[in-house]
Protein backbone atom coordinates (compact mmCIF):
# COMPACT_ATOMS: atom_id res chain seq x y z
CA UNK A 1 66.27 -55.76 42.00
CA UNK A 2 64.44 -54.35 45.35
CA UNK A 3 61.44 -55.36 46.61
CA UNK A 4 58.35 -53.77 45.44
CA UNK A 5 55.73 -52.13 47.29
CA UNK A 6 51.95 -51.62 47.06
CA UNK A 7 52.43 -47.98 46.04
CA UNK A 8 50.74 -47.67 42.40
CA UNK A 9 52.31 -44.67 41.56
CA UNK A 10 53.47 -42.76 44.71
CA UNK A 11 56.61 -41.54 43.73
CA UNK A 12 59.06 -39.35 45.68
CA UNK A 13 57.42 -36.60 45.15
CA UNK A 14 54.52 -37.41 47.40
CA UNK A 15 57.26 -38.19 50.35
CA UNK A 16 58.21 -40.85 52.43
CA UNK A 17 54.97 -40.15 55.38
CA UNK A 18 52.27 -40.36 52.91
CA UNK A 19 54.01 -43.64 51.22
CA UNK A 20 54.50 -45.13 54.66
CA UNK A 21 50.60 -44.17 55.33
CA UNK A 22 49.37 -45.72 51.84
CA UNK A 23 51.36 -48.84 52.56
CA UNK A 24 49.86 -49.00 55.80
CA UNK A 25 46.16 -48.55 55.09
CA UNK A 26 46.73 -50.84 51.59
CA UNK A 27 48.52 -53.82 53.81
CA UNK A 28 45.32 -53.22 56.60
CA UNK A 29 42.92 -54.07 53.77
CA UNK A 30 44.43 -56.91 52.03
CA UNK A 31 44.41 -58.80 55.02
CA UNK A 32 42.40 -62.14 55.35
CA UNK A 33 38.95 -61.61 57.03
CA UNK A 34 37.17 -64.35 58.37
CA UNK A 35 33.14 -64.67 58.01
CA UNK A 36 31.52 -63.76 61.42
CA UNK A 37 28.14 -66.32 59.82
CA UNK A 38 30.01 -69.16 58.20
CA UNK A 39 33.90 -68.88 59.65
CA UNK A 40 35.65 -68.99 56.16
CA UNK A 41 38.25 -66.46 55.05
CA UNK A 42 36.78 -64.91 52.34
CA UNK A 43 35.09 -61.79 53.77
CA UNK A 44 35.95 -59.08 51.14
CA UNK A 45 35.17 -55.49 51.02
CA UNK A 46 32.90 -54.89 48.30
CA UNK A 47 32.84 -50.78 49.12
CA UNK A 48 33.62 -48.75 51.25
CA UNK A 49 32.18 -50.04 54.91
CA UNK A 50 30.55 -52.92 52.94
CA UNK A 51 32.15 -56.48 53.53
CA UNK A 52 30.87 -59.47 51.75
CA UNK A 53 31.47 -63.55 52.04
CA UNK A 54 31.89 -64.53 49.21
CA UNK A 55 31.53 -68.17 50.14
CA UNK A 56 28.02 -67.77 51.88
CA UNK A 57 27.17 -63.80 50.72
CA UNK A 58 26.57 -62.61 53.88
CA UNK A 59 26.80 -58.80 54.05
CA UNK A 60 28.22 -56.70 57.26
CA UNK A 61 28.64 -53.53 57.69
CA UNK A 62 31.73 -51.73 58.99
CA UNK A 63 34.02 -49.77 58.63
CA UNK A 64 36.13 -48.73 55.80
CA UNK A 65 39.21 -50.88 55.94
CA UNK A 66 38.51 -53.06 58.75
CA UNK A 67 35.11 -54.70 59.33
């Protein structure tokens, strides 16, 4: 058995570039954030452009897959 990826459904008919740019973005927001108030690493985006501790509930604003 290979490895699996991230891709939820992205066949081959959607082609290798846009599964390569998925896997890309989805890796970029999975990432462990660290809280710019508290320092944990639980800062998770709640929205798009909306990040929230969830240790301390501070909210920041930013962008849409990278605070």
């Amino acid at each position: 058995m290979g490895k699996r990826k991230a891709l939820k459904g992205l066949g081959a008919k959607f082609g290798a570039t846009v599964r390569k740019r998925y896997t890309r973005i989805y890796k970029l927001l999975k990432l462990k954030r660290t809280c710019p108030k508290c320092g944990s690493e639980s800062l998770k985006r709640e929205a798009s452009g909306i990040w929230v501790c969830k240790k301390c509930g501070y909210k920041v604003a930013g962008g849409a897959y990278r605070p």
